[in-house]
Protein backbone atom coordinates (compact mmCIF):
# COMPACT_ATOMS: atom_id res chain seq x y z
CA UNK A 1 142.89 107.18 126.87
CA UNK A 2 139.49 108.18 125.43
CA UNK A 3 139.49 112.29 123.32
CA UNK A 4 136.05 114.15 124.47
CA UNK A 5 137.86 116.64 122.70
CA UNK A 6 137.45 114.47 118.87
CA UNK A 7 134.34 112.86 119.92
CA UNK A 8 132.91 116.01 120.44
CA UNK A 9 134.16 117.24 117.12
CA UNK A 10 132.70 114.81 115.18
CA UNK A 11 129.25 114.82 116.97
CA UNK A 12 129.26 118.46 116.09
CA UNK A 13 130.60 117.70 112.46
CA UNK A 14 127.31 115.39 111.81
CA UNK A 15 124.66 117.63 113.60
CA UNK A 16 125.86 120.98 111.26
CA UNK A 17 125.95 118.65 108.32
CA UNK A 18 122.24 117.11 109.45
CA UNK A 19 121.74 120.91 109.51
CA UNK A 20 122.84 122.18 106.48
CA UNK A 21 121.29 119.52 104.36
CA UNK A 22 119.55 121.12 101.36
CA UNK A 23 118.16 118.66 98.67
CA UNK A 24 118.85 118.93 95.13
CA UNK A 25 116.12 121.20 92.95
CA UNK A 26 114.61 118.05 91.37
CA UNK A 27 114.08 116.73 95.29
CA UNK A 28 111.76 117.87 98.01
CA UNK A 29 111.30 116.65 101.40
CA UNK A 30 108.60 115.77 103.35
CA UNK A 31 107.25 114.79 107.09
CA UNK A 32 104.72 111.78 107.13
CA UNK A 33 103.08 110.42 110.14
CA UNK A 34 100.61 107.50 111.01
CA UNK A 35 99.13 107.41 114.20
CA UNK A 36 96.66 105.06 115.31
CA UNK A 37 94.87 107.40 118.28
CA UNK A 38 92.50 104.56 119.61
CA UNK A 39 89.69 106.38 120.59
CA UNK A 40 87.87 103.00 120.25
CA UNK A 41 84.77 102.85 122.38
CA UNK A 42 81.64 100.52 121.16
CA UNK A 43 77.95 101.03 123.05
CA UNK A 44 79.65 102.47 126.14
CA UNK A 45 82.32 100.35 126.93
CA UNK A 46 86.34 101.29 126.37
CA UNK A 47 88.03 98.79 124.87
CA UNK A 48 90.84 100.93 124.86
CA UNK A 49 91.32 102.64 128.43
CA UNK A 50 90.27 106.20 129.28
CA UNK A 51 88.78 106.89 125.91
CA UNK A 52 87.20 110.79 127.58
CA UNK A 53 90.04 111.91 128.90
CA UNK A 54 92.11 111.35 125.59
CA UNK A 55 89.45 112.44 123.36
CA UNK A 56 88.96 115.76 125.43
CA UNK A 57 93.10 116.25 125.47
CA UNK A 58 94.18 114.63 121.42
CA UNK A 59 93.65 118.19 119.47
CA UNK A 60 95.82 120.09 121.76
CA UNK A 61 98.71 117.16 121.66
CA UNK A 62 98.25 116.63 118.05
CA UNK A 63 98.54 120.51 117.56
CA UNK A 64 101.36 120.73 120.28
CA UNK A 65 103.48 117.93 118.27
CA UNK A 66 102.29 119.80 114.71
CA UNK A 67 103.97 123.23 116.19
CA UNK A 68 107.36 120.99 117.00
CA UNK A 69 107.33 118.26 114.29
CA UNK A 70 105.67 120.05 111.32
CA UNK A 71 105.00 117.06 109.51
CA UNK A 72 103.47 117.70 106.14
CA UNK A 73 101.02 114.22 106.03
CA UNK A 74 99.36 113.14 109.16
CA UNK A 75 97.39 110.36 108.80
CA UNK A 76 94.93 109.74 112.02
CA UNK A 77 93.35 106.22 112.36
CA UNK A 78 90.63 105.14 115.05
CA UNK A 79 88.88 108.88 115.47
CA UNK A 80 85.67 107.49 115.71
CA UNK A 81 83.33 110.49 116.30
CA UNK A 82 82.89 113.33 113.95
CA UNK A 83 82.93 115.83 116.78
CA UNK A 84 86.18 114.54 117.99
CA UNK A 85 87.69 114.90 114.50
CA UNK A 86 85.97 118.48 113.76
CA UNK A 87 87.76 119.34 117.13
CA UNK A 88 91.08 118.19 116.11
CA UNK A 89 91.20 119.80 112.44
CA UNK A 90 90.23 122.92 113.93
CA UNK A 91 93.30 122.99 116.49
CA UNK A 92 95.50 122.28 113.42
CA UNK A 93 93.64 124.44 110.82
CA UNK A 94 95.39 127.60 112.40
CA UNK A 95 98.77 125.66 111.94
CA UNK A 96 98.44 125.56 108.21
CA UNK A 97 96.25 122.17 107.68
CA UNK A 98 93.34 121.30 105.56
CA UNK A 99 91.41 117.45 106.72
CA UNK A 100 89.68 115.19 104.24
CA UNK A 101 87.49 113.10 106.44
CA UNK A 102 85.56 110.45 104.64
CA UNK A 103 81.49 110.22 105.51
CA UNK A 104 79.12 107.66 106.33
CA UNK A 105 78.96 104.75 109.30
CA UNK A 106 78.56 101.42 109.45
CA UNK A 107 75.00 99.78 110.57
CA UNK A 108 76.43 100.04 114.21
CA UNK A 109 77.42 103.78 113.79
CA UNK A 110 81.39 103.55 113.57
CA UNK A 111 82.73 104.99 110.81
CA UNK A 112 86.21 105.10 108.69
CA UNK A 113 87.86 106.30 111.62
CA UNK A 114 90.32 107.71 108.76
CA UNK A 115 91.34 111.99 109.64
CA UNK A 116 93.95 112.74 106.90
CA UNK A 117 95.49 116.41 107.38
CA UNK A 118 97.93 117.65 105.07
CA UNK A 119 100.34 121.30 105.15
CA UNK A 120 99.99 124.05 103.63
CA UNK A 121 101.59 124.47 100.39
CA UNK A 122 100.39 120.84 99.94
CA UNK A 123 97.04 120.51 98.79
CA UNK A 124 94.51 117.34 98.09
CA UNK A 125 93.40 117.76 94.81
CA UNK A 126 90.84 114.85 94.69
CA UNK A 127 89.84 112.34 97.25
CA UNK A 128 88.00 108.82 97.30
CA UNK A 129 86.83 106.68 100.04
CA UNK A 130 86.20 103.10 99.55
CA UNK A 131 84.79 100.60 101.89
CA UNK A 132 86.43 97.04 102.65
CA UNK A 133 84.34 94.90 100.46
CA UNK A 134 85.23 92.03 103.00
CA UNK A 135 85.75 92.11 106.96
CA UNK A 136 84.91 89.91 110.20
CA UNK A 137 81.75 89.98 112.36
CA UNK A 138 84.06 92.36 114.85
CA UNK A 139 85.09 94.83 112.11
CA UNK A 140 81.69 95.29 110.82
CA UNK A 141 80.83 97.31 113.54
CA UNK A 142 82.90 99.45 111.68
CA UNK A 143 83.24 101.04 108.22
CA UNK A 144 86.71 100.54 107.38
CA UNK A 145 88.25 100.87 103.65
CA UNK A 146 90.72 102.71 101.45
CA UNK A 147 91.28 106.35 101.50
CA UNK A 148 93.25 107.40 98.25
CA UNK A 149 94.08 111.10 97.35
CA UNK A 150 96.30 113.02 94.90
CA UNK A 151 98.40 115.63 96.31
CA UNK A 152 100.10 118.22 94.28
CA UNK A 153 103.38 120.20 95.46
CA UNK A 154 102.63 123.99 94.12
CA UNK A 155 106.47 124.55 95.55
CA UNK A 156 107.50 122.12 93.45
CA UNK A 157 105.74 122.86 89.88
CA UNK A 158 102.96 121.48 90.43
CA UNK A 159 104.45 118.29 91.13
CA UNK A 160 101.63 115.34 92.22
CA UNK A 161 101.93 112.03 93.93
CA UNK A 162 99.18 109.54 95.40
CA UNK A 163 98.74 108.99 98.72
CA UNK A 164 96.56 105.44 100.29
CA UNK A 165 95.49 105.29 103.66
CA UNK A 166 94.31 102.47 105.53
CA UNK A 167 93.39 100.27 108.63
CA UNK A 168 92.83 97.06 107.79
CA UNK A 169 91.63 94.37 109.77
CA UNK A 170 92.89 92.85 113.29
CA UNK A 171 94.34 89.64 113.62
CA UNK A 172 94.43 87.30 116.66
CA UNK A 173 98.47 85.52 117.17
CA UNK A 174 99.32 82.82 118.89
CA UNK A 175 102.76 84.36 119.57
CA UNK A 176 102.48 86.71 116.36
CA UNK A 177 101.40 83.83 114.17
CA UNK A 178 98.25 83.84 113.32
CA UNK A 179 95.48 81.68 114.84
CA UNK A 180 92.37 82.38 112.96
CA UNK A 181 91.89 81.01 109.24
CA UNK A 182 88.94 83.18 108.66
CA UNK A 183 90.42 86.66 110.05
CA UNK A 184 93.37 85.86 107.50
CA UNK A 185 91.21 85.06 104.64
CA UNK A 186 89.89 88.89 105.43
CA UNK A 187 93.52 90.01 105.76
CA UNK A 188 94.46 88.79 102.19
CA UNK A 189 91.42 90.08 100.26
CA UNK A 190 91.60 93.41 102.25
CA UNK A 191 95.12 93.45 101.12
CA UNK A 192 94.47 93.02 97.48
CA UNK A 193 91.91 95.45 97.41
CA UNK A 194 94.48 98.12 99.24
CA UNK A 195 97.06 97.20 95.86
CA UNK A 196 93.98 97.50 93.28
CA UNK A 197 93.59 101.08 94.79
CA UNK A 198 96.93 101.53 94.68
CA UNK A 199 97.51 100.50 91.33
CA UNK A 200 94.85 102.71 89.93
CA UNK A 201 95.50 105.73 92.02
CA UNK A 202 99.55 105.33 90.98
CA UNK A 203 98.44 104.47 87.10
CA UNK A 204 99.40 101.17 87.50
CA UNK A 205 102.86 102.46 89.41
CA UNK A 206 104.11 105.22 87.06
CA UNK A 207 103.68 108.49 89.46
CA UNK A 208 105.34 108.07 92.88
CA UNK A 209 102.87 106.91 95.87
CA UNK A 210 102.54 106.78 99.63
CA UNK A 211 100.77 104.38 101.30
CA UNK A 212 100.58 104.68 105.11
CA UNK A 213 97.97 103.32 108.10
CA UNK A 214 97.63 101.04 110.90
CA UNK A 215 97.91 97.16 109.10
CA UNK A 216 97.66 95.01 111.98
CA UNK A 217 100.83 92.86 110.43
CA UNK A 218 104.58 93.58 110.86
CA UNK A 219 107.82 92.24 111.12
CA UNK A 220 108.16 89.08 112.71
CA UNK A 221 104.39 89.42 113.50
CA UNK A 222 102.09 87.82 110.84
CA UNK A 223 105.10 87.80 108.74
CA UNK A 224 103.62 86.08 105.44
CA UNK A 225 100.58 88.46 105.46
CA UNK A 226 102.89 91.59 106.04
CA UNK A 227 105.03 90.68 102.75
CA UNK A 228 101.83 90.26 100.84
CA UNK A 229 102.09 93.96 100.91
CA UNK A 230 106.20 94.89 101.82
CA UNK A 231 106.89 92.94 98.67
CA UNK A 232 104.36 93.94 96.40
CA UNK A 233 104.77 96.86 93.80
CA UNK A 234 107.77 97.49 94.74
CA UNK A 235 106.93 99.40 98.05
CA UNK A 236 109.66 99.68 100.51
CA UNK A 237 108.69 100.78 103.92
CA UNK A 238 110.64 103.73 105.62
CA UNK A 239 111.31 101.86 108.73
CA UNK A 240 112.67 98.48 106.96
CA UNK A 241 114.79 100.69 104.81
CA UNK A 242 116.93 101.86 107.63
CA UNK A 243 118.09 98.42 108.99
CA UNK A 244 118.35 98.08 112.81
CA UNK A 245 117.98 101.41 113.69
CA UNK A 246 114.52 101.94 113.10
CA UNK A 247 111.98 102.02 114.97
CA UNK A 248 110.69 98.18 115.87
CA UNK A 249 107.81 98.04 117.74
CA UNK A 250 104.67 100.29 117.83
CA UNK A 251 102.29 98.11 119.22
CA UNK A 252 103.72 97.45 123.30
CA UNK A 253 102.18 95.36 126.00
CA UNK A 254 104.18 97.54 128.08
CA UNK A 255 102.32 100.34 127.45
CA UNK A 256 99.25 100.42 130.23
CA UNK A 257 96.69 100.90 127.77
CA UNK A 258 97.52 97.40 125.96
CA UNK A 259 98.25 95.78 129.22
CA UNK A 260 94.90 96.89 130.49
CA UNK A 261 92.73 96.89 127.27
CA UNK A 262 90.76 94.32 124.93
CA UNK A 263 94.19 92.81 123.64
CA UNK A 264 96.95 91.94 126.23
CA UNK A 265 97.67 89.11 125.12
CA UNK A 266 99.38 90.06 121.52
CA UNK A 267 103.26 90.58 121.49
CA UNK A 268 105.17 93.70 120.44
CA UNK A 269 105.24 94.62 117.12
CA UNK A 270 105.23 97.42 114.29
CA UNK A 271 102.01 97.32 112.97
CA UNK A 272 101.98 100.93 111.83
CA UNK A 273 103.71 101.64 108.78
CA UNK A 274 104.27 103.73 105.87
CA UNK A 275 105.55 102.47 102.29
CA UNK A 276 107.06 104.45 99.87
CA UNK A 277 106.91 103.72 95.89
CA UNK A 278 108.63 105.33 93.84
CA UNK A 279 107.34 105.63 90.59
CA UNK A 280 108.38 105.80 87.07
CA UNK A 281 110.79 108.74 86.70
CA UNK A 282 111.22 109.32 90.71
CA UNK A 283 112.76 107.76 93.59
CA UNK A 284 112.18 108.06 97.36
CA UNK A 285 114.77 108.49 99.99
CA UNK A 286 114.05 107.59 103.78
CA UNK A 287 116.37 110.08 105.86
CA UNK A 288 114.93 109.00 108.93
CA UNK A 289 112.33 107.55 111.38
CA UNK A 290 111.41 107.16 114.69
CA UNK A 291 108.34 106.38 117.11
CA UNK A 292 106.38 109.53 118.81
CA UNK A 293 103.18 109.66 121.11
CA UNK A 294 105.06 106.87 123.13
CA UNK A 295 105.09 109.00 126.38
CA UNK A 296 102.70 109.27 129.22
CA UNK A 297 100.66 112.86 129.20
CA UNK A 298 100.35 114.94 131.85
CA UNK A 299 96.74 114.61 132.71
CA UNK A 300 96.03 111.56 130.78
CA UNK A 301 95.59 108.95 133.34
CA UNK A 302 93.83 105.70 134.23
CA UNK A 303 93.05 103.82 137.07
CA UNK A 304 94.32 100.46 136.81
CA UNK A 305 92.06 97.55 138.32
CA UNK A 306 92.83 96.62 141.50
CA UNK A 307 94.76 99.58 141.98
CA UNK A 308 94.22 102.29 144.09
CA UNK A 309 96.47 104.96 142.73
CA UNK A 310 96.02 106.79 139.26
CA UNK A 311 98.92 106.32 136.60
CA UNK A 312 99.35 109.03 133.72
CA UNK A 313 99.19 107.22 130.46
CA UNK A 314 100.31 108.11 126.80
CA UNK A 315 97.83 109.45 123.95
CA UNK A 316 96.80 106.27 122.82
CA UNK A 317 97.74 102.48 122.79
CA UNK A 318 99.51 102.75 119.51
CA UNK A 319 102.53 105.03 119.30
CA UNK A 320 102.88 106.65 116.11
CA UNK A 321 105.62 106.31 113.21
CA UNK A 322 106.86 109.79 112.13
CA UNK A 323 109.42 109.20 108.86
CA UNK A 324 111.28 112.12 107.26
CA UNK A 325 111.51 110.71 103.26
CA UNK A 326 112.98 113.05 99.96
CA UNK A 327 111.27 112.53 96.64
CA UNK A 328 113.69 113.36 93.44
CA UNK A 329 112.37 113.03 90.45
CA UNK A 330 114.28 112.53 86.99
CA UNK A 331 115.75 115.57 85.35
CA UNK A 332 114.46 116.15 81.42
């Protein structure tokens, strides 16, 4: 005979002690999210769907999920237009953030598409913005590249870590294995220049480090060219850390702006990631992590071809990866 009486005893037992959980002095928590927001949109045609509608409705979603979520690091990737970024710091500003947005465009007037917002008591202390010294014909329309920062903790005396932010370059699958030796070739040297940063902006991996963004490589999809960075420096990503019950895919053909975009045709997969390194006298924690944006919003719709109705849609065709992580350093 089954006891809702116990089971409902010990789902109450874990949600207090989820509750109650207070980390030790030396630790302090902290919400990080990556969201690619695909506002992508190249001399008037979408290549992601609805690109006006979503543009006019991201800074109220991003500052409706900010007033629910609080995450402390939000790290926005395809915001193409400076207005459209201005507009979304300035919905979160109120809430407690400051933005770093890096400058300049590419010959064909994209940008970074980089908006990195960060909580109050956080605060950036310095900020560099490299561009990809290699890319493809197709990514030159853009100006892609590393965005590295130091944050400091003034909760937390003082306390600093690094941060690296990226979105590196696309790669066409047969199946999730790549099909392109060229696009690859890219992959690798954009991947090597994302450790260099990250080696320097760590000093050479003795303070503790995030590095977060949209990669374009995952699990089971471009395997080898995701463990040239999983298994380098000894990042671990927050989603791989919790086994099976992480998140798995963040890139879904199921999702109407994929099926009905520039790239159908790829498989699911969790492209969007953040990796955690530790440092030498600290350690990160992943407590948990789970995929957001992944709903349709009201008033966010499309119009399918050869369909005659409307269908609401969600925020973009990337869902973003929110992780909840606790850094504790080493007591002197």
């Amino acid at each position: 005979m089954k006891r809702p009486g116990m089971s409902l005893l010990v789902s109450v037992f874990f949600l207090v002690s989820a509750l109650v959980y207070v980390p030790p002095g030396n630790s302090q928590s902290y919400t990080i999210l990556t969201y690619n927001i695909g506002l992508l949109r190249i001399f008037g045609f979408d290549l992601v769907p609805a690109v006006d509608v979503r543009t006019r409705i991201a800074p109220r979603e991003l500052a409706r999920f900010a007033r629910q979520n609080a995450p402390d690091i939000m790290l926005l990737e395809e915001v193409w237009d400076n207005r459209t970024a201005a507009a979304i710091a300035g919905e979160l500003s109120p809430l407690g953030y400051a933005s770093v947005r890096p400058s300049g465009r590419s010959p064909f007037c994209l940008g970074s598409g980089l908006l990195l917002l960060v909580r109050s008591p956080l605060e950036v202390v310095d900020w560099r913005f490299t561009p990809f010294a290699q890319n493809t014909f197709t990514n030159s329309f853009a100006r892609k590249g590393v965005l590295e920062a130091s944050l400091e903790d003034p909760s937390r005396s003082a306390a600093r870590f690094a941060l690296v932010g990226t979105h590196m370059v696309a790669l066409d699958t047969n199946d999730g294995l790549p099909k392109n030796r060229a696009q690859l070739a890219v992959f690798h040297a954009q991947a090597a220049q994302v450790l260099s940063v990250l080696d320097s902006r760590s000093n050479q991996g003795s303070a503790p480090v995030i590095l977060l963004g949209d990669f374009n490589v995952g699990p089971g999809y471009a395997d080898a060219a995701y463990r040239s960075i999983a298994g380098e420096k000894g990042l671990i990503e927050a989603g791989e850390s919790l086994g099976l019950s992480a998140p798995r895919v963040t890139w879904d053909p199921l999702n109407p702006l994929v099926r009905y975009g520039h790239y159908p045709q790829e498989p699911p997969a969790k492209v969007d990631h953040i990796f955690l390194g530790g440092g030498a006298t600290s350690s990160w924690t992943v407590r948990g992590a789970r995929r957001v944006f992944d709903a349709p919003v009201a008033g966010v719709t499309m119009r399918p071809p050869k369909r005659a109705d409307a269908i609401e849609v969600p925020l973009s065709d990337h869902y973003g990866f929110l992780a909840e992580v606790e850094l504790t350093r080493a007591q002197h």
